[in-house]
C-alpha atoms as a PDB file:
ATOM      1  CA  UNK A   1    -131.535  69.653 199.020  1.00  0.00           C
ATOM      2  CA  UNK A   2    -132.669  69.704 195.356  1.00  0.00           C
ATOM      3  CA  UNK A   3    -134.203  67.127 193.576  1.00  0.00           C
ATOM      4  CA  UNK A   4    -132.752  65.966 189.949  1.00  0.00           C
ATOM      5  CA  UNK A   5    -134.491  69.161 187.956  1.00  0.00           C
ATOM      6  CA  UNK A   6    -130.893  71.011 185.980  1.00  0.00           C
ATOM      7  CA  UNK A   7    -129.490  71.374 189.476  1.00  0.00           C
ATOM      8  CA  UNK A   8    -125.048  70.963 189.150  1.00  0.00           C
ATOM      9  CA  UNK A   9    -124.410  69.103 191.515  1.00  0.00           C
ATOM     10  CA  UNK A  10    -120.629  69.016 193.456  1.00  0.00           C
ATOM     11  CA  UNK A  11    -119.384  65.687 194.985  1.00  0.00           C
ATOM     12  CA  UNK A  12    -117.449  66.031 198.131  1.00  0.00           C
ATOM     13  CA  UNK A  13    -114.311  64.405 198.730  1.00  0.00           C
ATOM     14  CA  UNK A  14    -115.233  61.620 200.824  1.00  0.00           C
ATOM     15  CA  UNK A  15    -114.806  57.895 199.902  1.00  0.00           C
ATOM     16  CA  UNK A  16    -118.105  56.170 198.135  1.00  0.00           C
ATOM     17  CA  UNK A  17    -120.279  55.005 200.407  1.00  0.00           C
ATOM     18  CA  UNK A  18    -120.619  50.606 200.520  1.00  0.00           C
ATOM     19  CA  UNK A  19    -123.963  49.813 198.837  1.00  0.00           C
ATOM     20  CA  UNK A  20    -126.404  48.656 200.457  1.00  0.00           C
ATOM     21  CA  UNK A  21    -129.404  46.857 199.213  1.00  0.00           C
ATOM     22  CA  UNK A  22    -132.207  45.004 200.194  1.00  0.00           C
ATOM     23  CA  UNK A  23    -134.157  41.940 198.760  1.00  0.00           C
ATOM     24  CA  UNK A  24    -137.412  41.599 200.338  1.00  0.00           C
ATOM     25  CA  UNK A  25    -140.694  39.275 199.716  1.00  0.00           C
ATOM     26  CA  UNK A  26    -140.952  38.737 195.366  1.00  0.00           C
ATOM     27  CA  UNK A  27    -137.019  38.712 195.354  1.00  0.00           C
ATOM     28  CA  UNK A  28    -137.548  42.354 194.519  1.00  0.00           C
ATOM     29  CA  UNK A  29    -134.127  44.456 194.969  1.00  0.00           C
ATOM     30  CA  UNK A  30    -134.143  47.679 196.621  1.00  0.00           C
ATOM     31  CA  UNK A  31    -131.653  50.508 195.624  1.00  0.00           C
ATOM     32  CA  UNK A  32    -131.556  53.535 197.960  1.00  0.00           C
ATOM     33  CA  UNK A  33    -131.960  56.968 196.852  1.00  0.00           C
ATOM     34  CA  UNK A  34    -129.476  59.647 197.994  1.00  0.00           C
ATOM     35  CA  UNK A  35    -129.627  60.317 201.803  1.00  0.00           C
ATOM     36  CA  UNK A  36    -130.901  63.932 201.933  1.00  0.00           C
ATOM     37  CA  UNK A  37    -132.474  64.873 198.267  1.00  0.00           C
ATOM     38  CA  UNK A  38    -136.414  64.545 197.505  1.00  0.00           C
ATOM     39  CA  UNK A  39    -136.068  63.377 194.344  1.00  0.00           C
ATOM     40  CA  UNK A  40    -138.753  64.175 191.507  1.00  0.00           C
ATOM     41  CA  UNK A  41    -140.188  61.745 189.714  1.00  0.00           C
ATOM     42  CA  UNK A  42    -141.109  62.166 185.892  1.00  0.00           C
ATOM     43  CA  UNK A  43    -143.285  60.741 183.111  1.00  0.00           C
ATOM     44  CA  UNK A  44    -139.962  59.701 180.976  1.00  0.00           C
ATOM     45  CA  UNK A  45    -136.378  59.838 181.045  1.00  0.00           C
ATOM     46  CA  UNK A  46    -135.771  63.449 181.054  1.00  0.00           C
ATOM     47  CA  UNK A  47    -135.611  66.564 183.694  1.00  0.00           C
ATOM     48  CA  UNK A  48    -138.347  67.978 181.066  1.00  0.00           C
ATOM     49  CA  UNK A  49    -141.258  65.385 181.588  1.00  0.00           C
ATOM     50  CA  UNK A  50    -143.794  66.011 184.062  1.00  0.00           C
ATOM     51  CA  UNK A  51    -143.163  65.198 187.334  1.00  0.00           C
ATOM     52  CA  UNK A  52    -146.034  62.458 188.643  1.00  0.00           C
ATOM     53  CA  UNK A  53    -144.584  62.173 192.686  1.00  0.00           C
ATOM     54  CA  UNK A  54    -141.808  62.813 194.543  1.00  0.00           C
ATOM     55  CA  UNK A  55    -139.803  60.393 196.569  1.00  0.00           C
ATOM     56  CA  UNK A  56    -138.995  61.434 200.522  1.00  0.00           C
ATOM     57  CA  UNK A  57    -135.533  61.479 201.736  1.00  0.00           C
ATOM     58  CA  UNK A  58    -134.638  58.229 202.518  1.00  0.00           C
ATOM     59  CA  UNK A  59    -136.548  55.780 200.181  1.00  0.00           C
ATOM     60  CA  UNK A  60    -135.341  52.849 198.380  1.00  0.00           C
ATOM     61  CA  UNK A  61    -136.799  52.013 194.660  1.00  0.00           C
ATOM     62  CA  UNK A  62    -137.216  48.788 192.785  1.00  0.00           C
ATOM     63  CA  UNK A  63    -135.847  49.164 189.300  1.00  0.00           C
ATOM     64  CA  UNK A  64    -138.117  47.820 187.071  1.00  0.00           C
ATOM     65  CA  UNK A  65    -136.133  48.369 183.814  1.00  0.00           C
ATOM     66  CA  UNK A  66    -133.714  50.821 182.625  1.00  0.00           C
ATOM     67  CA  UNK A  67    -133.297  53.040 179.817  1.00  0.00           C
ATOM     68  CA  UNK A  68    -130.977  55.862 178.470  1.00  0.00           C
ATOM     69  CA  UNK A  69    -132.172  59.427 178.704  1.00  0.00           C
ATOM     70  CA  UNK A  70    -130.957  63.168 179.283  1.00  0.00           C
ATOM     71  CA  UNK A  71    -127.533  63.027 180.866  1.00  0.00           C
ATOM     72  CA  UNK A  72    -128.064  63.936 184.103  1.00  0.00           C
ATOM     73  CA  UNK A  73    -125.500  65.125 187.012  1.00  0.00           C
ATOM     74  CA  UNK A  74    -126.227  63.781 190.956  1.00  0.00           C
ATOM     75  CA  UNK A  75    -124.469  62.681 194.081  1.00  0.00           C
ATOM     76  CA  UNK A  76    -123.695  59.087 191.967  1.00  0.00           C
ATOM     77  CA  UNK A  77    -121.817  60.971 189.335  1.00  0.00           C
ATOM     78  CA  UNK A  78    -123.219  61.927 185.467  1.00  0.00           C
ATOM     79  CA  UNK A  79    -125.456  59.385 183.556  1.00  0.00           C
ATOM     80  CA  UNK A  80    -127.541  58.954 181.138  1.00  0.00           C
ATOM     81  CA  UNK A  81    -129.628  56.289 182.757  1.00  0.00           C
ATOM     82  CA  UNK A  82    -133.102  56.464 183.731  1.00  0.00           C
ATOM     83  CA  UNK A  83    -134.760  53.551 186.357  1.00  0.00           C
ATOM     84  CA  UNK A  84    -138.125  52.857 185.589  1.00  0.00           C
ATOM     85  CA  UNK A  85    -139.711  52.030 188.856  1.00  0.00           C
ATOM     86  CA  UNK A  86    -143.095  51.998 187.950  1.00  0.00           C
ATOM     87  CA  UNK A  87    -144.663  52.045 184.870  1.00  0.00           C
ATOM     88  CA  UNK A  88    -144.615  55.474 183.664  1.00  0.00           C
ATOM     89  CA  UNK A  89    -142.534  56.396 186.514  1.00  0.00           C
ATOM     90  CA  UNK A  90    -138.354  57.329 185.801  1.00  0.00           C
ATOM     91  CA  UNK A  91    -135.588  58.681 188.084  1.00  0.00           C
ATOM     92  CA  UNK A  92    -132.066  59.397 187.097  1.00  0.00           C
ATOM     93  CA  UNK A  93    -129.450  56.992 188.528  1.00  0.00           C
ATOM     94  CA  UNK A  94    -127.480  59.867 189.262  1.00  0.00           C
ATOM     95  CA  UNK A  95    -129.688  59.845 192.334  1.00  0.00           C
ATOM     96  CA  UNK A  96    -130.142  55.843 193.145  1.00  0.00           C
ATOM     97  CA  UNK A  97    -127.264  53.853 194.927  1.00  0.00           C
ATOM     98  CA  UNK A  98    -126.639  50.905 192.502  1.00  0.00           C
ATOM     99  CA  UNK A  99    -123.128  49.948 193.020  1.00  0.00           C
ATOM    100  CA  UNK A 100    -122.598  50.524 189.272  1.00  0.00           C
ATOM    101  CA  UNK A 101    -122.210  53.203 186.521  1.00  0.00           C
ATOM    102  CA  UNK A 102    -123.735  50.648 184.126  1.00  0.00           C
ATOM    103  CA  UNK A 103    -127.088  49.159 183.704  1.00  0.00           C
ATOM    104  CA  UNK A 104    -128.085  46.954 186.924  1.00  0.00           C
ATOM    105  CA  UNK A 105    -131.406  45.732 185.308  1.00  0.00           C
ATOM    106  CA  UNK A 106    -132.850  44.780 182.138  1.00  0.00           C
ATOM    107  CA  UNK A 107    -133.444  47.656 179.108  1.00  0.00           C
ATOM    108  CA  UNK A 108    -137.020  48.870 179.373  1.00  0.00           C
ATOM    109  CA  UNK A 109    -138.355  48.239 175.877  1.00  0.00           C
END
């Protein structure tokens, strides 16, 4: 499946899924990324910025900090938020399991 480039993305019919995250050593939190999307990895909080990596199916992020960005459609609905989960490093929550259409972590400043 398609990573978070301008790809429209339609939802199925099926009940959310429960969220499930993970705390590991640190206290660090990990979110999950959509089961089945590769999802690209950019520079700054927009589908235009270059992409630096992209994340296998499967992986779970640490969210750093969070900031607003281009609205962007996924499998966790439309938003505006970015995750920063590195420095430098932003993905859409459109495409990271939070629990939450809000802001989960501190604003990236």
């Amino acid at each position: 499946m398609g990573a978070d480039d301008n790809n429209e993305i339609t939802t199925g019919e099926n009940a959310p899924e429960a969220l499930s995250v993970s705390v590991r050593s640190a206290g660090e939190t990990y979110y999950p990324v959509a089961p089945g999307y590769q999802v690209n990895v950019r520079r700054g909080p927009n589908t235009g910025s270059q992409i630096v990596r992209v994340l296998p199916e499967d992986a779970s992020v640490t969210i750093r900090c969070q900031t607003r960005g281009e609205t962007v459609s996924g499998p966790y609905g439309t938003t505006n938020i970015w995750d920063s989960i590195a420095p430098g490093q932003y993905v859409s929550d459109a495409y990271v399991k939070t629990g939450s259409s809000g802001f989960v972590a501190v604003r990236c400043s």
